[in-house]
PDB file of N, CA and C in Angstrom:
ATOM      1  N   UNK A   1      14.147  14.579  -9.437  1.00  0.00           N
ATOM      2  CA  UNK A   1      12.891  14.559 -10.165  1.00  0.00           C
ATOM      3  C   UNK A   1      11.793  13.983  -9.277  1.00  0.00           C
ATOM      4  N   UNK A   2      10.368  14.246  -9.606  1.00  0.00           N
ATOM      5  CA  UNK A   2       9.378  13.803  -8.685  1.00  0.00           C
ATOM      6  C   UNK A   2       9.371  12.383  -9.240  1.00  0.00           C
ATOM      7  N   UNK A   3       8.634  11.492  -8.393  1.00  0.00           N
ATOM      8  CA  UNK A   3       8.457  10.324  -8.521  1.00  0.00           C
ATOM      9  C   UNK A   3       7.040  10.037  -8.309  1.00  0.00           C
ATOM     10  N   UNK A   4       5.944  10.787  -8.672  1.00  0.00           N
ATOM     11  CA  UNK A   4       4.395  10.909  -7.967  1.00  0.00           C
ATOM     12  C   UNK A   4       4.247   9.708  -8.118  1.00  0.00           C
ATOM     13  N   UNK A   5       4.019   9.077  -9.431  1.00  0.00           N
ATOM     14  CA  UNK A   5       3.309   7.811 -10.158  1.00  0.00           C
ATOM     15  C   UNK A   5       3.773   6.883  -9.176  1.00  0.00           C
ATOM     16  N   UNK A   6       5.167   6.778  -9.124  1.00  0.00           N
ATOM     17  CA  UNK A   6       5.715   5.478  -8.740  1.00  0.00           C
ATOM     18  C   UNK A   6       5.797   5.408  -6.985  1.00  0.00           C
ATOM     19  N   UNK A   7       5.601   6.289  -6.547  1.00  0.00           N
ATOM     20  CA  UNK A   7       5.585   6.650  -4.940  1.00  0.00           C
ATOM     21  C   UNK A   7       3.698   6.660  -4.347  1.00  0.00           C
ATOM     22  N   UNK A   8       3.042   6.893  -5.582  1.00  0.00           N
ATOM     23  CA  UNK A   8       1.438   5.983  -5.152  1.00  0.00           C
ATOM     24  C   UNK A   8       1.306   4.531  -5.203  1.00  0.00           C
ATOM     25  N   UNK A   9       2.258   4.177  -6.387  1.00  0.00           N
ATOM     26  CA  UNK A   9       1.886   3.151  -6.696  1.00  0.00           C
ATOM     27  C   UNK A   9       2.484   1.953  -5.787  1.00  0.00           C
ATOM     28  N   UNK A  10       3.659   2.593  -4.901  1.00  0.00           N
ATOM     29  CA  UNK A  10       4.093   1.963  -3.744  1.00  0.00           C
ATOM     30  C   UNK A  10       3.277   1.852  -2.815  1.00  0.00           C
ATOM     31  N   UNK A  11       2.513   3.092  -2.625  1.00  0.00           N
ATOM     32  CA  UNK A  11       1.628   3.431  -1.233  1.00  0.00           C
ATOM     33  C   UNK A  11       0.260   2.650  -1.385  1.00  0.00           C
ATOM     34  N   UNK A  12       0.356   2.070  -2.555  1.00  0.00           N
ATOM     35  CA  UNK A  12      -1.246   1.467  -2.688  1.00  0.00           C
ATOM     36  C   UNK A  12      -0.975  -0.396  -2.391  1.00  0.00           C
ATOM     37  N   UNK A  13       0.616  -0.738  -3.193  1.00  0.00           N
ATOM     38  CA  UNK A  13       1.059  -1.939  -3.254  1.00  0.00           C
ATOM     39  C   UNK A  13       1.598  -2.340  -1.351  1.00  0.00           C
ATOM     40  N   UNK A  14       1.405  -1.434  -0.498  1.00  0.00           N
ATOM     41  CA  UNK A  14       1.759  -1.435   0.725  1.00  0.00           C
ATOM     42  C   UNK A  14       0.730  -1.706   1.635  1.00  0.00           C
ATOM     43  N   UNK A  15      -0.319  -1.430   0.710  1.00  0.00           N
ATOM     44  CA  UNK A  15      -2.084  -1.570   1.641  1.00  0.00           C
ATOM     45  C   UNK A  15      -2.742   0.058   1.659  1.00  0.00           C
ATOM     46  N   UNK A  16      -2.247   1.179   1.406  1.00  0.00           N
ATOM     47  CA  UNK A  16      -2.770   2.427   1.553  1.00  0.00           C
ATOM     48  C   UNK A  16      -4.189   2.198   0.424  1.00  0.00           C
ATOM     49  N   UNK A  17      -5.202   2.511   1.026  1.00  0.00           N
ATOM     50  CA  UNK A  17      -6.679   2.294   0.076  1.00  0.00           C
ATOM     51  C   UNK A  17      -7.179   3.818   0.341  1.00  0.00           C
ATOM     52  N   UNK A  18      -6.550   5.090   0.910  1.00  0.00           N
ATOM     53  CA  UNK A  18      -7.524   5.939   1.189  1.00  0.00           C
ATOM     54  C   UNK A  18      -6.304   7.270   1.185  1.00  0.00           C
ATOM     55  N   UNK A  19      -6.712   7.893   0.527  1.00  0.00           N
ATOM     56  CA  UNK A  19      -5.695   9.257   0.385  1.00  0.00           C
ATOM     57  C   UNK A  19      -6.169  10.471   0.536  1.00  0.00           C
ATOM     58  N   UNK A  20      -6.087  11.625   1.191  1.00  0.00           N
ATOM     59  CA  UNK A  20      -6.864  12.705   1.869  1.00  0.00           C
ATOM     60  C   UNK A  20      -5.829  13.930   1.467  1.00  0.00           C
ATOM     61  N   UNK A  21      -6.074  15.113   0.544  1.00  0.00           N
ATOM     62  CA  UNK A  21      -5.418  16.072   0.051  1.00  0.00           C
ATOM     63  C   UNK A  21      -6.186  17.232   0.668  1.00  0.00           C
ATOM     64  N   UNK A  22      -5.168  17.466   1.712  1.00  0.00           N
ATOM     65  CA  UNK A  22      -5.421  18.685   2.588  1.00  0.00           C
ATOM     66  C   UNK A  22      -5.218  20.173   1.801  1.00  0.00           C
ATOM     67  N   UNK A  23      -6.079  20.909   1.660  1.00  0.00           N
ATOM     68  CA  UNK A  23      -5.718  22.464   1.377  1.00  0.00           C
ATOM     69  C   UNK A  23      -7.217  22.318  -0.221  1.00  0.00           C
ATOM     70  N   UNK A  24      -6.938  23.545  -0.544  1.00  0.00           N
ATOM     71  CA  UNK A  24      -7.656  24.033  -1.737  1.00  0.00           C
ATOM     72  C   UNK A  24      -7.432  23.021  -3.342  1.00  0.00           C
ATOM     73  N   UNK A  25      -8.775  22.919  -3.822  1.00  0.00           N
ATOM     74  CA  UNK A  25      -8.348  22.188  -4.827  1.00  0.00           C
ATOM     75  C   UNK A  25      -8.456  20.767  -4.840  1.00  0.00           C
ATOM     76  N   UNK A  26      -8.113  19.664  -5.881  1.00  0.00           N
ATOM     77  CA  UNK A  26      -8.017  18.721  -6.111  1.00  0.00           C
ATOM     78  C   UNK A  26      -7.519  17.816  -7.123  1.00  0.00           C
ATOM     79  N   UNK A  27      -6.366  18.730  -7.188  1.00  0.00           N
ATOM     80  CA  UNK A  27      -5.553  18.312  -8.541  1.00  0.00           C
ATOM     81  C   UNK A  27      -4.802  16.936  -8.051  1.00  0.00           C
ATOM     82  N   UNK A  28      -4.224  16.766  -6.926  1.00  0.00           N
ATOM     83  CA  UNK A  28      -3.959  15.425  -6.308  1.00  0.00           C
ATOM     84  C   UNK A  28      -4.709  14.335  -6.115  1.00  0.00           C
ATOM     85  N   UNK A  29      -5.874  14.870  -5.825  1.00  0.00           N
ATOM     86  CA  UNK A  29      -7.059  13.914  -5.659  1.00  0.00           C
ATOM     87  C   UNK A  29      -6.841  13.009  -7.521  1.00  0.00           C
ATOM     88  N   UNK A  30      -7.437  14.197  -8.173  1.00  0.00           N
ATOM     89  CA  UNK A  30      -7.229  13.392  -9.809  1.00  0.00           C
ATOM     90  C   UNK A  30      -6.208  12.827 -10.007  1.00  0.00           C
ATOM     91  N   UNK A  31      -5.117  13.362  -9.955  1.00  0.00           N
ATOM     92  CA  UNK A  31      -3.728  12.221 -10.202  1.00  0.00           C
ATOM     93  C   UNK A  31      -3.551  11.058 -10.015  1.00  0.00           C
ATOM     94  N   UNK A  32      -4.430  10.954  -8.183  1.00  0.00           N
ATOM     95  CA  UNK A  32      -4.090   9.967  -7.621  1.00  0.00           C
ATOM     96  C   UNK A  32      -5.150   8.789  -8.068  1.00  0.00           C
ATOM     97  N   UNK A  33      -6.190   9.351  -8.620  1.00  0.00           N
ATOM     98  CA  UNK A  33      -7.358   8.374  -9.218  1.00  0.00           C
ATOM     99  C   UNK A  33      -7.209   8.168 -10.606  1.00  0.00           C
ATOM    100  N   UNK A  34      -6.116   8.894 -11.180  1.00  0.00           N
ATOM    101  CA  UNK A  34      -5.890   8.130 -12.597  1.00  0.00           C
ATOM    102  C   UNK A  34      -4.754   7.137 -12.311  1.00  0.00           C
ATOM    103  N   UNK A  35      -3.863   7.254 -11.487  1.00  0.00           N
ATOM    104  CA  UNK A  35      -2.948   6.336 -11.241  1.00  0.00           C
ATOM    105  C   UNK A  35      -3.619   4.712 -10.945  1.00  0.00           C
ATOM    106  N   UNK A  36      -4.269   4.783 -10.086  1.00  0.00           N
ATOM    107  CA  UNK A  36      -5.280   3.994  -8.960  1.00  0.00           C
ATOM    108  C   UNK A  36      -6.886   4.269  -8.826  1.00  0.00           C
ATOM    109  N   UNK A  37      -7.821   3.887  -9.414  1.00  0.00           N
ATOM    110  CA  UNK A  37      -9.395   4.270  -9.412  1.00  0.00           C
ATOM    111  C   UNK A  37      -9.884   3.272  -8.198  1.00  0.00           C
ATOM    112  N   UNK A  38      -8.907   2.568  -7.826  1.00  0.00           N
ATOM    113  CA  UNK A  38      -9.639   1.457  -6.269  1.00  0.00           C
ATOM    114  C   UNK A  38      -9.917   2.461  -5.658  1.00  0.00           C
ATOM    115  N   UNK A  39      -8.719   3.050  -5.365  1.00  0.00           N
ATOM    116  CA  UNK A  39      -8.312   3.868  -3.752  1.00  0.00           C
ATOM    117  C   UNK A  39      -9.026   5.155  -3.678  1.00  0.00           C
ATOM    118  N   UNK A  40      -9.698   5.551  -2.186  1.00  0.00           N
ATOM    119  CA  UNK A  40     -10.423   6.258  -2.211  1.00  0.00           C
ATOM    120  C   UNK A  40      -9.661   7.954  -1.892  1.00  0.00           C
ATOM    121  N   UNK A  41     -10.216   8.970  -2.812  1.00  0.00           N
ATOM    122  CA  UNK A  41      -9.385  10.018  -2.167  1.00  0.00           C
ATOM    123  C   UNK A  41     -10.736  11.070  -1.677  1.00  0.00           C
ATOM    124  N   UNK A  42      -9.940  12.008  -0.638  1.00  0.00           N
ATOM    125  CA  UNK A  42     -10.733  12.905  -0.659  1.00  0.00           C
ATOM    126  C   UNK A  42     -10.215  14.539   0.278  1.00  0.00           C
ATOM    127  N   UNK A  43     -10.790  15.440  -0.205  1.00  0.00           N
ATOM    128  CA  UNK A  43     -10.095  16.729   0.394  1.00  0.00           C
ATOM    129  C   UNK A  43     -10.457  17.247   1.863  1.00  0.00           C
ATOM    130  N   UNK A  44      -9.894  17.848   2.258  1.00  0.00           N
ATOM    131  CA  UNK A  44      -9.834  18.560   3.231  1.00  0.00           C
ATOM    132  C   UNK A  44      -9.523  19.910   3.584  1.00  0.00           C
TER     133      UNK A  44
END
């Protein structure tokens, strides 16, 4: 099973403040800012 929630919520509790979702779209971007609204995301 995926583990999204709990595998950001590691990556943020580790020091990760900035997340970059390469390709079309931004459905990751949102996920990752309802999980976490600190951390900054953005596409590519």
């Amino acid at each position: 099973s995926v583990r999204w929630t709990q595998t950001v919520q590691n990556m943020v509790a580790d020091g990760a403040t900035e997340f970059v979702e390469c390709g079309p779209g931004r459905v990751l971007q949102g996920l990752i800012r309802k999980i976490d609204s600190s951390v900054e995301t953005k596409g590519v």
